[in-house]
C-alpha atoms as a PDB file:
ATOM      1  CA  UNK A   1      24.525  11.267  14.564  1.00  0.00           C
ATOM      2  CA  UNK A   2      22.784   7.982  16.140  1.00  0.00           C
ATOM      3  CA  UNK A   3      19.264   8.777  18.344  1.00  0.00           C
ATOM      4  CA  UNK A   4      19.706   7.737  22.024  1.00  0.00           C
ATOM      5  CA  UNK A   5      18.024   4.263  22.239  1.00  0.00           C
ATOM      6  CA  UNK A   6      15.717   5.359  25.176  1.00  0.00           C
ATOM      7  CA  UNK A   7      14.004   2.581  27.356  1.00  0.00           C
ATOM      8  CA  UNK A   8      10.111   2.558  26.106  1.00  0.00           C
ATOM      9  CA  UNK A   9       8.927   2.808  30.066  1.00  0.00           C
ATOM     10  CA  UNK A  10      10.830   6.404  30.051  1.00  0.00           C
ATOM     11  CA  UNK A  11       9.029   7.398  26.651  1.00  0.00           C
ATOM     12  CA  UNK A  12       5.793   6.448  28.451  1.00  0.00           C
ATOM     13  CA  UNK A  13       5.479   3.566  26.691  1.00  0.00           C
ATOM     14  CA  UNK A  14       5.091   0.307  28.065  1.00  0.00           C
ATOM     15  CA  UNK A  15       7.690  -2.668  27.724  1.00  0.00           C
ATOM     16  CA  UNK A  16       5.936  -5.391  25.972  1.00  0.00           C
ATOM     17  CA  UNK A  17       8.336  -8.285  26.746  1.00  0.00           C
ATOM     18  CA  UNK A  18       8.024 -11.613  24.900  1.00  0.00           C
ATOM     19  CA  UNK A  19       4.313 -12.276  23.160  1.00  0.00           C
ATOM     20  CA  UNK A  20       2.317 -14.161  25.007  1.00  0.00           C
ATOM     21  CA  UNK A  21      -0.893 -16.497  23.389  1.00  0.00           C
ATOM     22  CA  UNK A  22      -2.505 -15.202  19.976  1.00  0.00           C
ATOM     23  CA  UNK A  23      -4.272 -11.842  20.963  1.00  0.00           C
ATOM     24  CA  UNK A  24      -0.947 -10.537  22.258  1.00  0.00           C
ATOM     25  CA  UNK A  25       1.278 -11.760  19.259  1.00  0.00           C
ATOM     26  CA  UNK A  26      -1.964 -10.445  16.764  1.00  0.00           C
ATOM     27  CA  UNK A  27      -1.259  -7.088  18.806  1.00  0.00           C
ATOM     28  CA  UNK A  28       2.127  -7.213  19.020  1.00  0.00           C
ATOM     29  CA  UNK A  29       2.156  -7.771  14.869  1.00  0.00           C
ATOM     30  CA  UNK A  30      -0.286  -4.824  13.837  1.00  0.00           C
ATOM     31  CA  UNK A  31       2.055  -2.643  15.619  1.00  0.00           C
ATOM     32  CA  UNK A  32       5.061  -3.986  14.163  1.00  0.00           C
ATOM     33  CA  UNK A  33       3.291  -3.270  10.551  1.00  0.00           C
ATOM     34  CA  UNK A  34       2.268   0.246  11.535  1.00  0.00           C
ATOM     35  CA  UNK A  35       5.604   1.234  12.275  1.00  0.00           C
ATOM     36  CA  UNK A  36       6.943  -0.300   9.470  1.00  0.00           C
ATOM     37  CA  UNK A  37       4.085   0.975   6.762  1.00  0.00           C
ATOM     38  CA  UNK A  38       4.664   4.699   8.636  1.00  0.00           C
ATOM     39  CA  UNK A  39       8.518   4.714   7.929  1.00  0.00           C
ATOM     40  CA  UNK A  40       7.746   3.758   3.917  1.00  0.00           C
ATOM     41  CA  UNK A  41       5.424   6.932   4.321  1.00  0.00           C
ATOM     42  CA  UNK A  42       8.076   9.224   5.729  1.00  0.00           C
ATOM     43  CA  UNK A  43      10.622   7.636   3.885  1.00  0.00           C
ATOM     44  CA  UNK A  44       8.241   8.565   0.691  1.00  0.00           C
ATOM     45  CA  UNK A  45       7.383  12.195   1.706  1.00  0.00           C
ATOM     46  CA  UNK A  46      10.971  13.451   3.570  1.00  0.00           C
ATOM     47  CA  UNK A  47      13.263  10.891   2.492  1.00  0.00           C
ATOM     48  CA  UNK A  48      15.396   8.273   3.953  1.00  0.00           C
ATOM     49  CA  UNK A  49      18.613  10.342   5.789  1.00  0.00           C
ATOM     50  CA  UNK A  50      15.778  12.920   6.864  1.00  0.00           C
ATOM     51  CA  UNK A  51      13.688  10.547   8.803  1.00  0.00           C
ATOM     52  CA  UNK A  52      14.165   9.720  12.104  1.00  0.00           C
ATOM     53  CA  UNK A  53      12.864   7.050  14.607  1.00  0.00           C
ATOM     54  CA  UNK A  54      11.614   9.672  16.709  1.00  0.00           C
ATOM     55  CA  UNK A  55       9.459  11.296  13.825  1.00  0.00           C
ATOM     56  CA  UNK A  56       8.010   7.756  12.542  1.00  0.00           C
ATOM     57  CA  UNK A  57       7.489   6.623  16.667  1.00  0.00           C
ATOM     58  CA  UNK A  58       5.394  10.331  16.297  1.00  0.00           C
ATOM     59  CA  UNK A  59       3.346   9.470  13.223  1.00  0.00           C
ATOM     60  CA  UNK A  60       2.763   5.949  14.573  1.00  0.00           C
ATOM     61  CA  UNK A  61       1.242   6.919  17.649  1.00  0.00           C
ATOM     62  CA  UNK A  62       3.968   4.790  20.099  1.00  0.00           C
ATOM     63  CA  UNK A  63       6.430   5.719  22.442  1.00  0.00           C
ATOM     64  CA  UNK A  64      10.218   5.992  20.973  1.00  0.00           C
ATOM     65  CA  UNK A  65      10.983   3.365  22.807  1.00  0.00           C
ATOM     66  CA  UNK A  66       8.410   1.009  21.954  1.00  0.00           C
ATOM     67  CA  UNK A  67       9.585   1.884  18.046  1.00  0.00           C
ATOM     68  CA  UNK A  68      13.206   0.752  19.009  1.00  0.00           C
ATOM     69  CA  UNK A  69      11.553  -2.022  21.035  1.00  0.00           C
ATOM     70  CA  UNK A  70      10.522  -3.525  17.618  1.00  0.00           C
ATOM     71  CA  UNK A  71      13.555  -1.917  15.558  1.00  0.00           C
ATOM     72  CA  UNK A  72      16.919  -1.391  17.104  1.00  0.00           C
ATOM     73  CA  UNK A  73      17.133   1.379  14.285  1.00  0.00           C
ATOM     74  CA  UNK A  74      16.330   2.793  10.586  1.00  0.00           C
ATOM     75  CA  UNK A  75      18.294  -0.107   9.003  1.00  0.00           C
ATOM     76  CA  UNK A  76      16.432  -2.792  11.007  1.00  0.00           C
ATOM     77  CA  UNK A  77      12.641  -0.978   9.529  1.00  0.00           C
ATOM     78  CA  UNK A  78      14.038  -1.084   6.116  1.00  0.00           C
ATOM     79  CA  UNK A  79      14.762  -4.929   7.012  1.00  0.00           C
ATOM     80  CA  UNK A  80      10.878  -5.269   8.058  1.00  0.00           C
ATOM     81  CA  UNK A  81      10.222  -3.626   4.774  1.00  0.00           C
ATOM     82  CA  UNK A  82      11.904  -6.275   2.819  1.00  0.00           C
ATOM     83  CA  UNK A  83      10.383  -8.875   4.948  1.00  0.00           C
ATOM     84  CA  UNK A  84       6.434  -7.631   4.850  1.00  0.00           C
ATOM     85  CA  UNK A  85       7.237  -7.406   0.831  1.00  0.00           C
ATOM     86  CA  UNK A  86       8.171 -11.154   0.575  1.00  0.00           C
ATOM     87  CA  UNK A  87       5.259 -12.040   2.699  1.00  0.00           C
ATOM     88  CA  UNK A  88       3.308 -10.041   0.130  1.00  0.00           C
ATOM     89  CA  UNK A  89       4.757 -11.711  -2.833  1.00  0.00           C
ATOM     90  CA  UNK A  90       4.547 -14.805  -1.184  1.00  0.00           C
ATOM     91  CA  UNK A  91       0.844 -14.609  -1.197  1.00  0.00           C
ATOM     92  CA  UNK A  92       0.242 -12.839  -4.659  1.00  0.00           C
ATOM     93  CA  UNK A  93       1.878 -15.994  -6.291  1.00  0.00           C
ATOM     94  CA  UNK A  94      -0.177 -18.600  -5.051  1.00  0.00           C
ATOM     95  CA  UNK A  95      -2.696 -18.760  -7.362  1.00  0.00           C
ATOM     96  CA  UNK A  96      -0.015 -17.913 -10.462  1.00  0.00           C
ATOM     97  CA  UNK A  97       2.005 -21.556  -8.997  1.00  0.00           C
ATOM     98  CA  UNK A  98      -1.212 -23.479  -8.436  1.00  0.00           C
ATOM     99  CA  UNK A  99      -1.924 -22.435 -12.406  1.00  0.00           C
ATOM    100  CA  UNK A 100       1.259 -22.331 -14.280  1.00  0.00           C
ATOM    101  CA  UNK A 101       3.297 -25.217 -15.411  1.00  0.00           C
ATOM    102  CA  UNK A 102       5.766 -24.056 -17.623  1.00  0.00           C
ATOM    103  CA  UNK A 103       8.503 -22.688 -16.054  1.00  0.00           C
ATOM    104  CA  UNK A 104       8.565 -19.725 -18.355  1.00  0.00           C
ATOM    105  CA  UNK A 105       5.388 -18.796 -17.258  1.00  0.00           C
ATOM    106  CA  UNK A 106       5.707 -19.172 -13.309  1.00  0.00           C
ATOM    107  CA  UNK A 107       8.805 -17.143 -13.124  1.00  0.00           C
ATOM    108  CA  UNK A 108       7.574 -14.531 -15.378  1.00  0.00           C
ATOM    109  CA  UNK A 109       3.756 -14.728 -13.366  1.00  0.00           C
ATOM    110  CA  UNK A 110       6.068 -14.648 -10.077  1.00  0.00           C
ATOM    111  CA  UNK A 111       8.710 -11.355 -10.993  1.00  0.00           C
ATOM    112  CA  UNK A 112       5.274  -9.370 -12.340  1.00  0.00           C
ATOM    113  CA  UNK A 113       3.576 -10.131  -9.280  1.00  0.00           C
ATOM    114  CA  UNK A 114       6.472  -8.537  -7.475  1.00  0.00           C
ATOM    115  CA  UNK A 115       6.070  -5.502  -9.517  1.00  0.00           C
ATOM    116  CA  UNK A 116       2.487  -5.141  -8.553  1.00  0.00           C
ATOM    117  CA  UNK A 117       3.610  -5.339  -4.897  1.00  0.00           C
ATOM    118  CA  UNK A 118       6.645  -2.991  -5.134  1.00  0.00           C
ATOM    119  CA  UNK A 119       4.872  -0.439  -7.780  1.00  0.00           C
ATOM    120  CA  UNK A 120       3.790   1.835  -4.625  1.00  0.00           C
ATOM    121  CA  UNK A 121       7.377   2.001  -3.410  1.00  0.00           C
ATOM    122  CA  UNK A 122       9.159   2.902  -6.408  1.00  0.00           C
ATOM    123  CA  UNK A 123       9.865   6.032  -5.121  1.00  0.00           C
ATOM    124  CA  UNK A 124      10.946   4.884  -1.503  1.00  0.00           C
ATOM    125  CA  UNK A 125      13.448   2.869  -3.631  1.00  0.00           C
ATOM    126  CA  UNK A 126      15.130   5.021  -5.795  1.00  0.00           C
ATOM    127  CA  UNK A 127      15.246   7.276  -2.131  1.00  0.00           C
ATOM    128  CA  UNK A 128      17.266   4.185  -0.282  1.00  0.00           C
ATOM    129  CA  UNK A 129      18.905   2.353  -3.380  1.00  0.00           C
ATOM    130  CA  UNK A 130      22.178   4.674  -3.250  1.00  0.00           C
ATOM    131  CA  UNK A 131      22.192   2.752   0.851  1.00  0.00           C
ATOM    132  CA  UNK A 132      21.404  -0.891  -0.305  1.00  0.00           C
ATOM    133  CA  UNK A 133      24.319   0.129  -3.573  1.00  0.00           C
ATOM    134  CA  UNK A 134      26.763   0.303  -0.754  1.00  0.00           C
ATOM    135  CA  UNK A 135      28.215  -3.492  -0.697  1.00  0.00           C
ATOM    136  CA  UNK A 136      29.230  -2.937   3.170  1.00  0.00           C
ATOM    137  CA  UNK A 137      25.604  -1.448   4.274  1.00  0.00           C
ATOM    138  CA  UNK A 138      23.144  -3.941   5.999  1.00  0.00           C
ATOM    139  CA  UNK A 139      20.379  -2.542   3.675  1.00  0.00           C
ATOM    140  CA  UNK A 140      21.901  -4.536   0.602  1.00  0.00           C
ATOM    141  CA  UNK A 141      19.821  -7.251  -0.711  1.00  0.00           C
ATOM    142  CA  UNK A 142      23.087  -9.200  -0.184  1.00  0.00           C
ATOM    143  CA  UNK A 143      24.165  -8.636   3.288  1.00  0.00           C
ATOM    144  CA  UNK A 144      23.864 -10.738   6.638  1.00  0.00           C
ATOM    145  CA  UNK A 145      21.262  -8.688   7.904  1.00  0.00           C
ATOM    146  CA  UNK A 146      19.060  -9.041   4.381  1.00  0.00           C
ATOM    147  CA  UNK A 147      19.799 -13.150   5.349  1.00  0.00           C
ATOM    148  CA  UNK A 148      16.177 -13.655   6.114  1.00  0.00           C
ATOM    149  CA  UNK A 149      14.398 -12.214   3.335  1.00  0.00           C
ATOM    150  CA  UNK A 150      16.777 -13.724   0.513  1.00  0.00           C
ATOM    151  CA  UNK A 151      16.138 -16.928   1.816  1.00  0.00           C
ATOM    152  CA  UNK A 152      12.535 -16.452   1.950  1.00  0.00           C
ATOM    153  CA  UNK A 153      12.890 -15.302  -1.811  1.00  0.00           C
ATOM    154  CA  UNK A 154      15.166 -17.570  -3.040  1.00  0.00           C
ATOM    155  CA  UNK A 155      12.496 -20.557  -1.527  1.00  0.00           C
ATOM    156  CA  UNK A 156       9.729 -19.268  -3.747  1.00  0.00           C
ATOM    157  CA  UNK A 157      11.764 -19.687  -6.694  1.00  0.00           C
ATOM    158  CA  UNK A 158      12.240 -23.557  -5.284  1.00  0.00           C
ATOM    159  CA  UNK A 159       8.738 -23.492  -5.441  1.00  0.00           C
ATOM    160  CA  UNK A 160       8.656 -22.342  -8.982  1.00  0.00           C
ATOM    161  CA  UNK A 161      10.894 -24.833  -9.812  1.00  0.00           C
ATOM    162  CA  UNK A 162       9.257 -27.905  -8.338  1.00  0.00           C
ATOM    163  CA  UNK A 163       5.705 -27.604  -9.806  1.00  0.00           C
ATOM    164  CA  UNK A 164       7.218 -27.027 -13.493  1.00  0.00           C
ATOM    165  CA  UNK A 165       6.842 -29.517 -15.810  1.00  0.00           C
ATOM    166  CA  UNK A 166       9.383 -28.106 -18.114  1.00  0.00           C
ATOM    167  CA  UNK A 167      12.666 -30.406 -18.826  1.00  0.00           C
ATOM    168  CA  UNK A 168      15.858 -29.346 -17.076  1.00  0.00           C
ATOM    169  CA  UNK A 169      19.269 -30.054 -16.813  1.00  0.00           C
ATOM    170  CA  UNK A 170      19.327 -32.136 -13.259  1.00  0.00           C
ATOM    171  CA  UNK A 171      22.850 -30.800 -12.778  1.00  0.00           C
ATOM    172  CA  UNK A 172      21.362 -27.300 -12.853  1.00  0.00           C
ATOM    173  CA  UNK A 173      18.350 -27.691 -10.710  1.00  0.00           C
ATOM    174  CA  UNK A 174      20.180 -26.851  -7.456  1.00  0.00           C
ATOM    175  CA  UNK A 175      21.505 -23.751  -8.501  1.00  0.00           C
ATOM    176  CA  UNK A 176      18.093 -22.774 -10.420  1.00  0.00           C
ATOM    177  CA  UNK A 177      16.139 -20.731  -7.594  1.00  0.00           C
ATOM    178  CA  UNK A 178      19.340 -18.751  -6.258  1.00  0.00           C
ATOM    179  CA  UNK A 179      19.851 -17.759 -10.457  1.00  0.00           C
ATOM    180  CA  UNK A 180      16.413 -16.978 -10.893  1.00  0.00           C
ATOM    181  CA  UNK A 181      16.690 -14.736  -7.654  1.00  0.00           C
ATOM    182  CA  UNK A 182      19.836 -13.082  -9.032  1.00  0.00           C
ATOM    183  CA  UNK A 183      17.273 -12.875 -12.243  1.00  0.00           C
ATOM    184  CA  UNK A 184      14.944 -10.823 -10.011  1.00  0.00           C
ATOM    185  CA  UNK A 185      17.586  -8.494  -8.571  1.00  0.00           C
ATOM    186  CA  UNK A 186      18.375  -7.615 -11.970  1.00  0.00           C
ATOM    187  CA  UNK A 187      14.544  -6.669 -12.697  1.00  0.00           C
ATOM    188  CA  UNK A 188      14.795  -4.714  -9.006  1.00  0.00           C
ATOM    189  CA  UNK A 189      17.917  -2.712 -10.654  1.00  0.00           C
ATOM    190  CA  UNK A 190      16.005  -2.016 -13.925  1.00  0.00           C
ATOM    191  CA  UNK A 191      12.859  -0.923 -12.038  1.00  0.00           C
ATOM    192  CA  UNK A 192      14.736   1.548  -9.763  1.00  0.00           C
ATOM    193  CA  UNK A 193      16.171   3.522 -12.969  1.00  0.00           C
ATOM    194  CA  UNK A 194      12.248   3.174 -14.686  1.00  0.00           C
ATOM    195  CA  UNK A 195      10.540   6.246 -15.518  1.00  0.00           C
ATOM    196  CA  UNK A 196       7.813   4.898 -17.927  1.00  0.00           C
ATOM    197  CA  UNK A 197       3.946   4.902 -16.310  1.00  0.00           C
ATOM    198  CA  UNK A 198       3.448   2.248 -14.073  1.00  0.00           C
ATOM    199  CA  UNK A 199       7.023   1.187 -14.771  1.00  0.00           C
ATOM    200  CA  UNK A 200       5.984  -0.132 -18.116  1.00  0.00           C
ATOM    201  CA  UNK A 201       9.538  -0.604 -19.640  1.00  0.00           C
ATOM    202  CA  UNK A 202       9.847  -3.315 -16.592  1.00  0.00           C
ATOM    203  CA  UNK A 203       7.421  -4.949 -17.534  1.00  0.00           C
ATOM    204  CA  UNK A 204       8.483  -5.263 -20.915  1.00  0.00           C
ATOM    205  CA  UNK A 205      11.880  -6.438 -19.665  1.00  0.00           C
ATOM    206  CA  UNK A 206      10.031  -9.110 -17.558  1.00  0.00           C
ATOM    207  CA  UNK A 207       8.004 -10.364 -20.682  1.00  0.00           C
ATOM    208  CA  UNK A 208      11.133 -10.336 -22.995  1.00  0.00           C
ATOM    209  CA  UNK A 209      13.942 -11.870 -20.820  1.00  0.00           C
ATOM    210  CA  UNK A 210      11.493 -14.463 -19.201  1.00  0.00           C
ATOM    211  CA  UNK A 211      11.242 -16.370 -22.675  1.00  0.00           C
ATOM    212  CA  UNK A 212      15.443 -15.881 -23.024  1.00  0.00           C
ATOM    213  CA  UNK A 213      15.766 -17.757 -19.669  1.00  0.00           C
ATOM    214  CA  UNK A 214      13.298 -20.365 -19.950  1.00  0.00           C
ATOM    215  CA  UNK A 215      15.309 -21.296 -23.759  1.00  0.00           C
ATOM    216  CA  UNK A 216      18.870 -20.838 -22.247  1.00  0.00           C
ATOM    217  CA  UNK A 217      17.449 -23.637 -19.249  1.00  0.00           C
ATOM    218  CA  UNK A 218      15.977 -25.562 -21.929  1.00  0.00           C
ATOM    219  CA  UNK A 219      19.121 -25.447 -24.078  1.00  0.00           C
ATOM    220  CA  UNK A 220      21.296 -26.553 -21.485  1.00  0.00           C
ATOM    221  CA  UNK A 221      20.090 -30.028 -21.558  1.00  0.00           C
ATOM    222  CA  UNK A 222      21.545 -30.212 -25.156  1.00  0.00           C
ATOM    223  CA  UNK A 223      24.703 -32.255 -24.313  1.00  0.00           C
ATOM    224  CA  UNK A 224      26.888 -29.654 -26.629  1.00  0.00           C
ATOM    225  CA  UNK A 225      25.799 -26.734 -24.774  1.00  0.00           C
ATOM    226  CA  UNK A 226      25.492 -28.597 -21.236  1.00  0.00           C
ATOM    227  CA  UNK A 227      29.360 -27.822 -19.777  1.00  0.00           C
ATOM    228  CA  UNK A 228      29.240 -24.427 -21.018  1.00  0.00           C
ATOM    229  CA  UNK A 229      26.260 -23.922 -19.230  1.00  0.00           C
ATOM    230  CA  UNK A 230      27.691 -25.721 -15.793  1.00  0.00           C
ATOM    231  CA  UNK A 231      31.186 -23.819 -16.291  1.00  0.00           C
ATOM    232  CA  UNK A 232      28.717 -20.428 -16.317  1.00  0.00           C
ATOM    233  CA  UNK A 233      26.886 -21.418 -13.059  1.00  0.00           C
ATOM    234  CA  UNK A 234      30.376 -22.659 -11.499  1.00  0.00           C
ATOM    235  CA  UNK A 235      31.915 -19.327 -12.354  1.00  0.00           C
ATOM    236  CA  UNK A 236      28.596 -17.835 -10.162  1.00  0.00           C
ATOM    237  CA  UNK A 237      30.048 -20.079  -7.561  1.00  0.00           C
ATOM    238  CA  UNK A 238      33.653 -19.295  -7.099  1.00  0.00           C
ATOM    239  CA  UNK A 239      32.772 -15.957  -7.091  1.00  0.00           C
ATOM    240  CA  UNK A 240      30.324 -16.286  -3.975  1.00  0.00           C
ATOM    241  CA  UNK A 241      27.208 -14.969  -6.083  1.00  0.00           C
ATOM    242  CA  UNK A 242      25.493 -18.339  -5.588  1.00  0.00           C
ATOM    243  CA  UNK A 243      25.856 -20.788  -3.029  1.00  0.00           C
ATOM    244  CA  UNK A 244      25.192 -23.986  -4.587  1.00  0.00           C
ATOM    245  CA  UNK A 245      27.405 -26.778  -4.162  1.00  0.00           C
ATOM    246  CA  UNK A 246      30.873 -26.771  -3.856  1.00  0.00           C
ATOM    247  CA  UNK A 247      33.523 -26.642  -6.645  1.00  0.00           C
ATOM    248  CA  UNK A 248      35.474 -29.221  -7.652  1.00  0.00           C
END
């Protein structure tokens, strides 16, 4: 059953309204990240379906209102979550893209750097995977409300693409970042079902499938190989998986 949304003035809170200058959006944004980095706790310790708003606005220290006031509900932290770990990423691949010029190297540099960020989730994940499985749930990577954060993915692997120096099919390069983000979801599936120490076997799979895609791109520029490779990404198309451009 869904909590009451209470107003955060009856929770003894106080109604923030719109930030206003730095020091209140600064404010306004720690808070936003407790809340957040207290829900991955309690998701951790009592598991997702067992946590409620009112128990993480507890732990937090805020009224229950103020926590709706930032998240309308559970779904909408889990959305934060997925937001606060691109940031993350985002920033733990700067140096790897400022270094790396093959593209073999940046996308495997980028997906391990994701590990390292994700590695103190893992068990969060596995907790909320069987809600993000669910096609019609807002918490899958590939829903409306996960808009935001795919996009913010799917631009770092533009980035990956435009500083590498490696030869590509032009044909191919506007589809590239969405594959290689459909790459990564595949590496997010694997490292949900890893059991190995510091999800070892993942890393192994990054190493070892990081060199297969870097020849397959590399192959596609052979003109024998090239329409087999374009009839592959247009069959991502029709099917909605990629965006891309349009058929025909």
């Amino acid at each position: 059953m869904e909590e009451a949304v209470p107003s955060p003035v009856a929770e003894g809170g106080v109604d923030e309204g719109p930030d206003e200058g730095p020091s209140r959006t600064a404010k306004s944004e720690q808070t936003r990240n407790l809340i957040v980095e207290t829900a991955l706790r309690l998701f951790r310790e009592n598991g997702y379906d067992r946590t409620t708003m009112r128990a993480i606005a507890r732990e937090a220290g805020v009224s229950v209102g103020n926590a709706y006031y930032y998240f309308g509900s559970k779904e909408h932290l889990v959305q934060g979550f997925y937001d606060r770990i691109q940031e993350l990423h985002h920033e733990a691949c700067i140096e790897i893209l400022a270094t790396e010029k093959g593209i073999g190297a940046r996308l495997r540099g980028v997906l391990l750097a994701w590990l390292d960020i994700a590695e103190p989730y893992h068990q969060f994940a596995v907790q909320f995977f069987k809600n993000a499985a669910d096609p019609t749930s807002p918490l899958s990577p590939f829903s409306e409300q996960s808009e935001p954060a795919r996009a913010a993915s799917i631009a770092l692997y533009r980035e990956v693409l435009a500083g590498a120096t490696s030869k590509l099919d032009p044909e191919l390069r506007e589809d590239l970042p969405e594959l290689m983000w459909l790459h990564q979801m595949v590496v997010v599936l694997f490292w949900v079902h890893d059991r190995s120490p510091n999800s070892a076997n993942t890393r192994m799979f990054i190493r070892r499938s990081t060199p297969l895609f870097e020849k397959l791109l590399r192959l596609s520029r052979l003109r024998v190989l090239r329409s087999l490779t374009r009839e592959g990404v247009q069959l991502f198309r029709d099917f909605g998986w990629i965006k891309g451009k349009p058929s025909g």
